[in-house]
N, C-alpha and C. Protein backbone atom coordinates (compact mmCIF):
# COMPACT_ATOMS: atom_id res chain seq x y z
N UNK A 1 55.73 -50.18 -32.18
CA UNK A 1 54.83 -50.36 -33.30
C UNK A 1 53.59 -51.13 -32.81
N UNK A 2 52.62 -50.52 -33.11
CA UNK A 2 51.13 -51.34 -32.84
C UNK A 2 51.02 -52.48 -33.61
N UNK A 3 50.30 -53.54 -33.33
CA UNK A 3 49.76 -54.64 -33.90
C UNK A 3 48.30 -54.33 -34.14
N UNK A 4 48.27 -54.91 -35.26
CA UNK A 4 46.42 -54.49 -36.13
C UNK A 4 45.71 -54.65 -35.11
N UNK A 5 45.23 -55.76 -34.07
CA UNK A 5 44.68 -55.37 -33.34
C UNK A 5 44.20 -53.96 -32.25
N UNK A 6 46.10 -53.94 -32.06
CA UNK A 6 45.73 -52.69 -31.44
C UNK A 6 45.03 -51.32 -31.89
N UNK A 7 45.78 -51.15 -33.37
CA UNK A 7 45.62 -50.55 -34.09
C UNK A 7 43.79 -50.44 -34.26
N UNK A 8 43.49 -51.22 -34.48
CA UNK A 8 41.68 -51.47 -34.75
C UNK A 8 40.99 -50.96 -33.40
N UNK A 9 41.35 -51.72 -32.61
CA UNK A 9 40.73 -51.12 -31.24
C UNK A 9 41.01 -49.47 -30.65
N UNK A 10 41.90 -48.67 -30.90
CA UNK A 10 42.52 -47.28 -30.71
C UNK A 10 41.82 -46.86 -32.06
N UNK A 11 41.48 -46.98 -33.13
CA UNK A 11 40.94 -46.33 -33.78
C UNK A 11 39.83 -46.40 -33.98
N UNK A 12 39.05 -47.80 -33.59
CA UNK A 12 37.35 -47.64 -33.18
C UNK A 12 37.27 -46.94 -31.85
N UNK A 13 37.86 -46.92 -30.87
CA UNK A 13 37.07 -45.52 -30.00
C UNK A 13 37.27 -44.24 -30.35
N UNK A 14 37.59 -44.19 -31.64
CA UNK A 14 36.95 -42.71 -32.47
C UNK A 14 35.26 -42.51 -33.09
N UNK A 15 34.53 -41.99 -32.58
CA UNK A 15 33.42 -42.43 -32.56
C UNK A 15 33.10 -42.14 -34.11
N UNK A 16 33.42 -41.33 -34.62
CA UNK A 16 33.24 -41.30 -36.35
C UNK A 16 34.06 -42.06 -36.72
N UNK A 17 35.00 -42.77 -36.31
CA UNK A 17 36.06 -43.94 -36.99
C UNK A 17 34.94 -45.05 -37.18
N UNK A 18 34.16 -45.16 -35.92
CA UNK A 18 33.39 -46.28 -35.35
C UNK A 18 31.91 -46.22 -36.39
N UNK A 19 31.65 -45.55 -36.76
CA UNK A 19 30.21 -44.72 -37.17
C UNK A 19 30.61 -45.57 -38.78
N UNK A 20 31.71 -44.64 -39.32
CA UNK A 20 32.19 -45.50 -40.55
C UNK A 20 32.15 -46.57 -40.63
N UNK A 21 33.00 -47.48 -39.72
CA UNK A 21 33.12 -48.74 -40.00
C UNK A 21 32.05 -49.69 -39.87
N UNK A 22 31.00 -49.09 -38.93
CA UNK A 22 29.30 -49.48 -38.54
C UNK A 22 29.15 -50.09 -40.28
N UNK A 23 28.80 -48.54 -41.15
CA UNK A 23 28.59 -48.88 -41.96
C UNK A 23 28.89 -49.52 -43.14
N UNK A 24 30.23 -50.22 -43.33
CA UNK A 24 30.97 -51.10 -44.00
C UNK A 24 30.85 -52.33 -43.53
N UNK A 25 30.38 -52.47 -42.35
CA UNK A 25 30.33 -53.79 -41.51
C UNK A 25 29.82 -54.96 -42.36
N UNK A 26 28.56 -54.82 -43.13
CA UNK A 26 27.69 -56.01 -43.62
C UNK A 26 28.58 -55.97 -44.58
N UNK A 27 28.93 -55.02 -45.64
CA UNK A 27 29.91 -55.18 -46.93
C UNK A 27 30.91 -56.25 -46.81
N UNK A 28 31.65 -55.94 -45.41
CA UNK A 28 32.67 -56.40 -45.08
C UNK A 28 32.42 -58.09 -44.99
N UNK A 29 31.60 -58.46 -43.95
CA UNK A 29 31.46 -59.33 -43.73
C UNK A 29 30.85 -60.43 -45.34
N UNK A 30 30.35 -59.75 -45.96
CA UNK A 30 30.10 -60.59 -47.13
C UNK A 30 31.21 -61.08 -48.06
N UNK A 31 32.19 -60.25 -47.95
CA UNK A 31 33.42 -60.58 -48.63
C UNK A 31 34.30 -61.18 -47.96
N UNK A 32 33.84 -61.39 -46.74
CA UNK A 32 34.78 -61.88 -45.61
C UNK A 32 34.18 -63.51 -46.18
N UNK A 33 32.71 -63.73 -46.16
CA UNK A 33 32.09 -65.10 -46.74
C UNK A 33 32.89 -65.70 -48.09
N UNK A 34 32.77 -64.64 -49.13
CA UNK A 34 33.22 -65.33 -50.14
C UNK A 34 34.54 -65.27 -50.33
N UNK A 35 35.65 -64.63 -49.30
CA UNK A 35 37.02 -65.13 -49.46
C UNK A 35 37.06 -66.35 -48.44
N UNK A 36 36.66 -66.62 -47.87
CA UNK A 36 36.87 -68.14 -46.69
C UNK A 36 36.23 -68.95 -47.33
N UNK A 37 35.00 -69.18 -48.62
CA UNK A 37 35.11 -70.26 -49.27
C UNK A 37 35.52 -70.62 -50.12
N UNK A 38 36.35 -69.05 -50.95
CA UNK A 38 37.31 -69.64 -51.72
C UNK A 38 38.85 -70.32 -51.18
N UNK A 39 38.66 -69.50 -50.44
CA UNK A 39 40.22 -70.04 -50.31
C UNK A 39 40.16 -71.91 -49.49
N UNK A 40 39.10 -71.63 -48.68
CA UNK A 40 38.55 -73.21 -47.90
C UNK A 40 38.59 -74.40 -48.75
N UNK A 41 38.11 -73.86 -50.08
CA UNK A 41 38.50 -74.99 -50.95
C UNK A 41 39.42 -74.44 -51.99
N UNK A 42 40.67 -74.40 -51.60
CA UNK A 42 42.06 -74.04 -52.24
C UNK A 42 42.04 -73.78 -53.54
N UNK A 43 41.10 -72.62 -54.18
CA UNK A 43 40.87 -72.18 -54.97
C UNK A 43 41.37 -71.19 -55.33
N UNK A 44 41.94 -70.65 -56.32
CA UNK A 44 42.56 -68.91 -56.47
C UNK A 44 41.83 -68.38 -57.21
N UNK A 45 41.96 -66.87 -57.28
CA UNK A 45 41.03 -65.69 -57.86
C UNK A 45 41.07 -66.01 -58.95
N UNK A 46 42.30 -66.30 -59.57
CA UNK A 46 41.93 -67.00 -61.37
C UNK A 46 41.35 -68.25 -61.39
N UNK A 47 41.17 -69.46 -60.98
CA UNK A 47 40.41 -70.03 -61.14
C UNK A 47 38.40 -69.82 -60.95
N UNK A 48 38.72 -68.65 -59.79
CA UNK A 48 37.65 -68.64 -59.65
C UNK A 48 36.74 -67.42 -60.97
N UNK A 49 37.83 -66.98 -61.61
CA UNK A 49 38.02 -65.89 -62.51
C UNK A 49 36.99 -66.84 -63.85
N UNK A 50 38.08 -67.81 -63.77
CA UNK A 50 37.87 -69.06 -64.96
C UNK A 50 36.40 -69.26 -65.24
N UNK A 51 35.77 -69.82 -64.03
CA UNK A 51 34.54 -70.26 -63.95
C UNK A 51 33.66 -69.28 -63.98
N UNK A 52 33.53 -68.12 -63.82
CA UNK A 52 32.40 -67.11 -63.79
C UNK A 52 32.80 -66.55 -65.35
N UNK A 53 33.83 -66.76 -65.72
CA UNK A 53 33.90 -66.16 -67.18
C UNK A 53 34.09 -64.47 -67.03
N UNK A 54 35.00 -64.28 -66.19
CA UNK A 54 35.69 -62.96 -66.36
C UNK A 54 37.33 -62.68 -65.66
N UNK A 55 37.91 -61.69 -65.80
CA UNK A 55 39.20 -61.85 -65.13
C UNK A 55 40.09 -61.98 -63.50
N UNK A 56 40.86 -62.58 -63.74
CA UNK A 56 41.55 -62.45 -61.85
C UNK A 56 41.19 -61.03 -61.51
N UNK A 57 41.85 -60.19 -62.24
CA UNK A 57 42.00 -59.00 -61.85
C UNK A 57 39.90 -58.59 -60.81
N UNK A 58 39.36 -58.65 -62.23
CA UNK A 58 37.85 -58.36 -61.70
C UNK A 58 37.63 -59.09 -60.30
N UNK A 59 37.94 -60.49 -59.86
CA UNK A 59 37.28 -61.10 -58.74
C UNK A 59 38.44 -60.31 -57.72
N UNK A 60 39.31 -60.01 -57.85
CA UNK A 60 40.42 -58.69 -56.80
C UNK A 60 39.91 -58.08 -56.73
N UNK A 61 38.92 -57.42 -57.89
CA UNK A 61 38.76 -55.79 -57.25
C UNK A 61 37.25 -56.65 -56.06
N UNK A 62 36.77 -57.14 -56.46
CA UNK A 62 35.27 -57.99 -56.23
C UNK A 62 35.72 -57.99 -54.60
N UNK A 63 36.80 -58.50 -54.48
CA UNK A 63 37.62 -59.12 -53.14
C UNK A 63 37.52 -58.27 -52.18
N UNK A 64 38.49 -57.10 -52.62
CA UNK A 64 39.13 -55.80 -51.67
C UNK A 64 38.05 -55.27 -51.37
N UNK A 65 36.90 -54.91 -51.79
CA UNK A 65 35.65 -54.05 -51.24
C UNK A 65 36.11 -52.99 -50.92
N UNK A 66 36.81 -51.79 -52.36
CA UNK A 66 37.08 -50.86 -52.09
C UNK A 66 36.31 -49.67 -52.26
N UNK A 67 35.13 -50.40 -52.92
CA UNK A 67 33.76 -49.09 -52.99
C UNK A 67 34.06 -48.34 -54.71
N UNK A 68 35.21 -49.22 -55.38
CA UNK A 68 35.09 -48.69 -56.44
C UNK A 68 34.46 -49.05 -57.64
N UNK A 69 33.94 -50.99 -57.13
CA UNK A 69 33.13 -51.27 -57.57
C UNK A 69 32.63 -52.14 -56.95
N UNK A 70 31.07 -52.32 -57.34
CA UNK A 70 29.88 -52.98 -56.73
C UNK A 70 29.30 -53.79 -57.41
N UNK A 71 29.68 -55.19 -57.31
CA UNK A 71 29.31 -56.24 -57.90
C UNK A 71 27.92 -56.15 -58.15
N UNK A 72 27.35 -57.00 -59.82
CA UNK A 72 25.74 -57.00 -59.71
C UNK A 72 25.42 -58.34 -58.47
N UNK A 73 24.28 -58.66 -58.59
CA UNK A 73 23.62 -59.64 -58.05
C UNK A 73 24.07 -60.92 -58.98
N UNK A 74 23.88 -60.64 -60.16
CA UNK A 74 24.37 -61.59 -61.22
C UNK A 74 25.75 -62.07 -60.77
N UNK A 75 26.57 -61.37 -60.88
CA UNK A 75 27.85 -61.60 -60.87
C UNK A 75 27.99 -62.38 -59.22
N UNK A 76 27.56 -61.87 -58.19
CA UNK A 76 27.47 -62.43 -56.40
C UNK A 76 26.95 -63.59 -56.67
N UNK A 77 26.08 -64.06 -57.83
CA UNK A 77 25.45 -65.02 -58.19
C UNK A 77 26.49 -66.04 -58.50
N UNK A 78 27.19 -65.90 -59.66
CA UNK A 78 27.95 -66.46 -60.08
C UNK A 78 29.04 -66.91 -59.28
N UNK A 79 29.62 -66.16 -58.66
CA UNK A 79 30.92 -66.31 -57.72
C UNK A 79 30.49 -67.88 -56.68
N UNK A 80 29.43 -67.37 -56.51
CA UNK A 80 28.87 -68.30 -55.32
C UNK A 80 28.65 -69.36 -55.88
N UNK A 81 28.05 -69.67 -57.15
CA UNK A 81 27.86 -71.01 -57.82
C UNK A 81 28.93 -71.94 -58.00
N UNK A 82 30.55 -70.79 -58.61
CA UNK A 82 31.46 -71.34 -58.41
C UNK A 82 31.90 -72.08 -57.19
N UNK A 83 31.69 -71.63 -56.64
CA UNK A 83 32.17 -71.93 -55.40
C UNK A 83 31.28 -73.28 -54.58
N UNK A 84 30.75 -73.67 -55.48
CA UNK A 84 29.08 -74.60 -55.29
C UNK A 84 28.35 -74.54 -54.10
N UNK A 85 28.30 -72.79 -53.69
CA UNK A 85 26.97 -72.23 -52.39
C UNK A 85 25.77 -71.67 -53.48
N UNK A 86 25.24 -70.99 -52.74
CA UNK A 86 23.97 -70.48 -52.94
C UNK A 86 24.29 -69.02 -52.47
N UNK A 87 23.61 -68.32 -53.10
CA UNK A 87 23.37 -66.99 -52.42
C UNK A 87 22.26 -66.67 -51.76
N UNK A 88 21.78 -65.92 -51.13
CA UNK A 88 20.63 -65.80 -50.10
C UNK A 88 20.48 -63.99 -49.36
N UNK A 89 19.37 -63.87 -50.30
CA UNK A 89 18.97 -62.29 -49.98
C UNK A 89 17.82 -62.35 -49.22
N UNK A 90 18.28 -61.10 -48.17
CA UNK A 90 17.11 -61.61 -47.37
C UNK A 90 17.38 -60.26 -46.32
N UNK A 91 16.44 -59.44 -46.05
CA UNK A 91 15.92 -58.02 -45.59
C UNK A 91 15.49 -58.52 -44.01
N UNK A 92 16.35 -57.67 -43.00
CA UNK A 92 16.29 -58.04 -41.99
C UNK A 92 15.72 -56.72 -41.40
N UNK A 93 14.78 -56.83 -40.00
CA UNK A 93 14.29 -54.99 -40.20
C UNK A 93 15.51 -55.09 -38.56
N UNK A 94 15.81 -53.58 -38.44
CA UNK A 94 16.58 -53.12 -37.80
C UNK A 94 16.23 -52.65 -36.37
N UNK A 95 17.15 -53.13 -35.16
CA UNK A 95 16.27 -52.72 -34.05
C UNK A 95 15.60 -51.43 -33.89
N UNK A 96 14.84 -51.18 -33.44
CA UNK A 96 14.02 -49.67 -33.47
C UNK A 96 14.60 -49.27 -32.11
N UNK A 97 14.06 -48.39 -31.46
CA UNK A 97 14.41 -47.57 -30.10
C UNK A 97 13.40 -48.21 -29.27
N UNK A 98 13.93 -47.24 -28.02
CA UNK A 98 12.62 -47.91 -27.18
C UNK A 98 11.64 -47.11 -27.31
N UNK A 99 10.27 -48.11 -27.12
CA UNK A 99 8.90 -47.59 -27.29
C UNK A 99 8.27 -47.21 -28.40
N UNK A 100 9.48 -47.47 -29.71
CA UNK A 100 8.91 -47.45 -31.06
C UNK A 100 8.17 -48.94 -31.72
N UNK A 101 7.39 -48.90 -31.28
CA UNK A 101 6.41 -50.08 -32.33
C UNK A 101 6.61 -50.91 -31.23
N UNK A 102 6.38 -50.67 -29.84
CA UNK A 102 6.62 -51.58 -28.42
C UNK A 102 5.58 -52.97 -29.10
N UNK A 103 6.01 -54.27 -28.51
CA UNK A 103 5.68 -55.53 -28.81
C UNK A 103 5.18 -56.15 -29.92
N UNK A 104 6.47 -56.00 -31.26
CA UNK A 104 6.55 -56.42 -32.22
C UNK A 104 7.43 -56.38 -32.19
N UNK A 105 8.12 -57.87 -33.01
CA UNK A 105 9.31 -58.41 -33.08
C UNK A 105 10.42 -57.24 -33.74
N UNK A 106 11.67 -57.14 -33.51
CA UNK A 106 12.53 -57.02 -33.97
C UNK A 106 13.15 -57.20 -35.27
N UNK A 107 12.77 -58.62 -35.66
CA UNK A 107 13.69 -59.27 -36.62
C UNK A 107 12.32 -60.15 -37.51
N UNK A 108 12.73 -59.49 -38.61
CA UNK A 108 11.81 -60.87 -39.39
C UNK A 108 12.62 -60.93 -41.24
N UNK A 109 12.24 -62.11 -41.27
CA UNK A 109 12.60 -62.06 -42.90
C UNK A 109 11.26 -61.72 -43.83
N UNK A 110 11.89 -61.14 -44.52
CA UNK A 110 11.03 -60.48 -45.74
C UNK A 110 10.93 -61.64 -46.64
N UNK A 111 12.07 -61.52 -47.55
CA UNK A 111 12.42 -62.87 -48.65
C UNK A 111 13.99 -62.87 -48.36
N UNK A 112 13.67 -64.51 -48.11
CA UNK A 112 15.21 -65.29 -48.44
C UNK A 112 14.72 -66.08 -50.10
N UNK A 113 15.83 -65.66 -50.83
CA UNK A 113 15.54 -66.44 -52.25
C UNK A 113 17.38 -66.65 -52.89
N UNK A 114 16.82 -67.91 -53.09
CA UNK A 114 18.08 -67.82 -54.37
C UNK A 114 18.38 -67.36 -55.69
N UNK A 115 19.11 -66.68 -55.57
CA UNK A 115 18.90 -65.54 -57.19
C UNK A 115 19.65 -66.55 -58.25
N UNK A 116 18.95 -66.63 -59.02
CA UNK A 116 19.26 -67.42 -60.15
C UNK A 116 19.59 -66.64 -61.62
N UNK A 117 20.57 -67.08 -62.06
CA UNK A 117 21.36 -66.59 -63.11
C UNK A 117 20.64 -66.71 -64.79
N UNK A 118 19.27 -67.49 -64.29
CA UNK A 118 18.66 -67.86 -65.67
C UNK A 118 17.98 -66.65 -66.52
């Protein structure tokens, strides 16, 4: 029997395995943020349910990032307040190829802002 690791690594050198998961990557990682500060401060989905003013069940589905639903900004808003962070949107431009737009930066921020629930 494989171990997830293995498992992860044998199925990313499928290059459309790999292609997919490319694109889940940022999803992933954002939910990867807001389950390590809930749980960091020993918080559960119903409490955290409590404070945003909707159900356990909703911050589960919020959790799993199963693409069946897509939190608003409002709501990413909220979660995070609970949790007493900030949220922070912010448009990163993507490496180009070579010789496309040669000597200009890579990376810049557009807007970092805190979205506010008011």
């Amino acid at each position: 029997m494989l171990t997830h690791k293995q498992l992860r690594t044998q199925a990313l050198a499928d290059s459309a395995v790999k292609a997919e998961f490319d694109k889940l990557s940022d999803e992933f990682s954002l939910l990867d943020e807001f389950l390590k500060a809930r749980t960091s401060q020993g918080l559960t989905q119903a409490q955290v349910a409590e404070k945003i003013g909707t159900t356990q069940s909703a911050v589960a589905r919020m959790e799993s990032g199963s693409g069946k639903h897509s939190p608003s900004l409002a709501t990413l808003t909220k979660y995070a307040d609970a949790l007493g962070c900030k949220l922070e949107v912010r448009l990163v431009r993507r490496p180009r190829e070579a010789g496309n737009l040669a000597g200009r930066s890579n990376q810049f921020s557009l807007k970092q802002a805190q979205i506010s629930d008011t």
